[in-house]
Protein backbone atom coordinates (compact mmCIF):
# COMPACT_ATOMS: atom_id res chain seq x y z
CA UNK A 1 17.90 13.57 31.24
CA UNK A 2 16.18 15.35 28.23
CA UNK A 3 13.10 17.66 29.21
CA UNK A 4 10.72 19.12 26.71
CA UNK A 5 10.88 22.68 26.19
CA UNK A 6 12.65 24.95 28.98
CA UNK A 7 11.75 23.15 32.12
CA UNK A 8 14.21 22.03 33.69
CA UNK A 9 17.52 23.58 34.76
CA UNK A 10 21.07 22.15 35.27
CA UNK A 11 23.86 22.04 37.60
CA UNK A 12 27.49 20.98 37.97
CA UNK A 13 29.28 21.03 40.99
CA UNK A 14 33.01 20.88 40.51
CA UNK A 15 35.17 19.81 43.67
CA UNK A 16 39.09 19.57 43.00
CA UNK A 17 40.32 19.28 39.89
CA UNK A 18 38.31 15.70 39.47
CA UNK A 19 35.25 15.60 41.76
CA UNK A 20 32.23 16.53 39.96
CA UNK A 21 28.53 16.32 40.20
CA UNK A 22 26.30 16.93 36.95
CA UNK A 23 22.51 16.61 36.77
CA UNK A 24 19.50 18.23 35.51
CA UNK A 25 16.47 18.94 37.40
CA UNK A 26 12.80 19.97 36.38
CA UNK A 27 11.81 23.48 37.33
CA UNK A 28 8.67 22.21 39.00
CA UNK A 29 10.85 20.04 41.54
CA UNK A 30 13.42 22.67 42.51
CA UNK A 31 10.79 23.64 45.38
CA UNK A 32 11.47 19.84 46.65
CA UNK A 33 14.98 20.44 46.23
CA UNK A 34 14.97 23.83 48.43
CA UNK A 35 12.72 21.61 51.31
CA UNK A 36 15.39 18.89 51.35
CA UNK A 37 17.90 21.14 51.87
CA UNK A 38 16.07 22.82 54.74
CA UNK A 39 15.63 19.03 56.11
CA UNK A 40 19.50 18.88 56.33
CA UNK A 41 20.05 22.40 57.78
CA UNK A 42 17.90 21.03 60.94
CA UNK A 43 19.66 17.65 61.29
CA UNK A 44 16.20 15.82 59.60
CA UNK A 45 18.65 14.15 57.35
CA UNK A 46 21.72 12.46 57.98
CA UNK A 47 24.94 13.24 55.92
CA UNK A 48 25.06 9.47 55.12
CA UNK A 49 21.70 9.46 53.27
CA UNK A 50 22.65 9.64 49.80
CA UNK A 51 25.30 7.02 50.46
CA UNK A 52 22.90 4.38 52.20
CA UNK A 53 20.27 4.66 49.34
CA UNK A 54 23.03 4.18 46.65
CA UNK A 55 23.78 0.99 48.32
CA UNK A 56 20.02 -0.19 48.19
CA UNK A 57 19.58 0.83 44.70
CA UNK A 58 19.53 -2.48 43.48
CA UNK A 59 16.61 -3.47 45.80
CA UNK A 60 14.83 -0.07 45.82
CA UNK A 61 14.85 -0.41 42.41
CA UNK A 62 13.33 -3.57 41.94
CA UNK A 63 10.29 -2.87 43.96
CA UNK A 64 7.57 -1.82 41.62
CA UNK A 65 4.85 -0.54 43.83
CA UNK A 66 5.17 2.91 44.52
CA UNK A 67 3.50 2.52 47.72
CA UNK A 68 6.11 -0.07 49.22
CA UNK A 69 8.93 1.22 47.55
CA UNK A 70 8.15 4.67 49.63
CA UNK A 71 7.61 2.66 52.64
CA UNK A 72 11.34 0.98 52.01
CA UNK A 73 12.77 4.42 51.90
CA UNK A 74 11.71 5.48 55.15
CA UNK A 75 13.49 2.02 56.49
CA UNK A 76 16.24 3.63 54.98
CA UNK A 77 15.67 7.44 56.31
CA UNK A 78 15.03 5.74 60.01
CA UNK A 79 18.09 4.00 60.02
CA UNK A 80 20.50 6.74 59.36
CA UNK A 81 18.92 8.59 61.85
CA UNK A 82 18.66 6.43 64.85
CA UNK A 83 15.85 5.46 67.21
CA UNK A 84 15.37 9.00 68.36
CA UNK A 85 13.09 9.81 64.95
CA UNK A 86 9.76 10.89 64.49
CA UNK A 87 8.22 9.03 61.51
CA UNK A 88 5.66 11.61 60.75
CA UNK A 89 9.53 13.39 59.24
CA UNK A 90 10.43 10.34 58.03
CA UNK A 91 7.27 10.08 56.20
CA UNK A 92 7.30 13.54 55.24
CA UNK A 93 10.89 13.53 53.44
CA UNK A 94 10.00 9.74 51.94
CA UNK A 95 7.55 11.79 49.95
CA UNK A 96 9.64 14.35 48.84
CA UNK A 97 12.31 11.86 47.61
CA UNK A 98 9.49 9.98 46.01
CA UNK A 99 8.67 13.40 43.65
CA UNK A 100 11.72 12.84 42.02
CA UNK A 101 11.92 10.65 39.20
CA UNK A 102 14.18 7.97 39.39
CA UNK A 103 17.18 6.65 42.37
CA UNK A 104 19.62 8.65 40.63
CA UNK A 105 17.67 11.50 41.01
CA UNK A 106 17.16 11.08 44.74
CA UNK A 107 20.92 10.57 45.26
CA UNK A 108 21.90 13.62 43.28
CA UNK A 109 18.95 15.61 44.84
CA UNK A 110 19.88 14.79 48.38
CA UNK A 111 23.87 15.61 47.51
CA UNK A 112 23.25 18.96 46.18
CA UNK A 113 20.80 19.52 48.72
CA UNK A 114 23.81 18.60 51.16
CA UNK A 115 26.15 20.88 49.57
CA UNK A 116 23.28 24.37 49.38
CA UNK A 117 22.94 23.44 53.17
CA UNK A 118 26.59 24.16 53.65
CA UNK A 119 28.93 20.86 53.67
CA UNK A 120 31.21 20.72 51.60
């Protein structure tokens, strides 16, 4: 993504001699970015996260109103997390994901936020 000015900042992960992960972020969401990766250290966020929104993309995409489209995120939060959840989290990190700007950004956000929380 292209940013005006200076205010954004980017990152490339390099795993192996192929694996690689390459985005940019905006300076003003790497706050968000720091809180998601607190959300993993404490178990608030399952491993599998990233990897169950990617396979929604195609419907999370396609729901225009911000407002149910947040709402069909925490489906997806609860269910990688169990019954044992408390949706005021859920709620909590549906917002956060929401501050980025597009699904690729979410996946990317939660995946580096993975690996600053310590898995590899």
């Amino acid at each position: 993504k292209n940013y005006p000015g200076k205010n954004a900042t980017a990152i490339q992960l390099i795993k192996g001699h192929t694996d690689t992960l390459s985005f940019t972020i905006p300076n003003d969401r790497i706050e968000d970015l720091l809180k998601l990766k607190e959300h993993f250290l404490a178990g608030e966020i399952s491993r599998t996260t990233p990897y169950r929104i990617e396979e929604s993309r195609d419907l999370l995409e396609a729901i225009t109103d911000r407002e149910a489209r947040r709402k069909y995120l925490c489906t997806i939060l609860k269910a990688t997390r169990g019954k044992h959840t408390n949706d005021d989290e859920i709620s909590t990190q549906s917002r956060l994901l929401m501050n980025f700007s597009d699904t690729d950004a979410m996946i990317t956000s939660l995946l580096y936020a993975r690996f600053l929380a310590g898995d590899k």
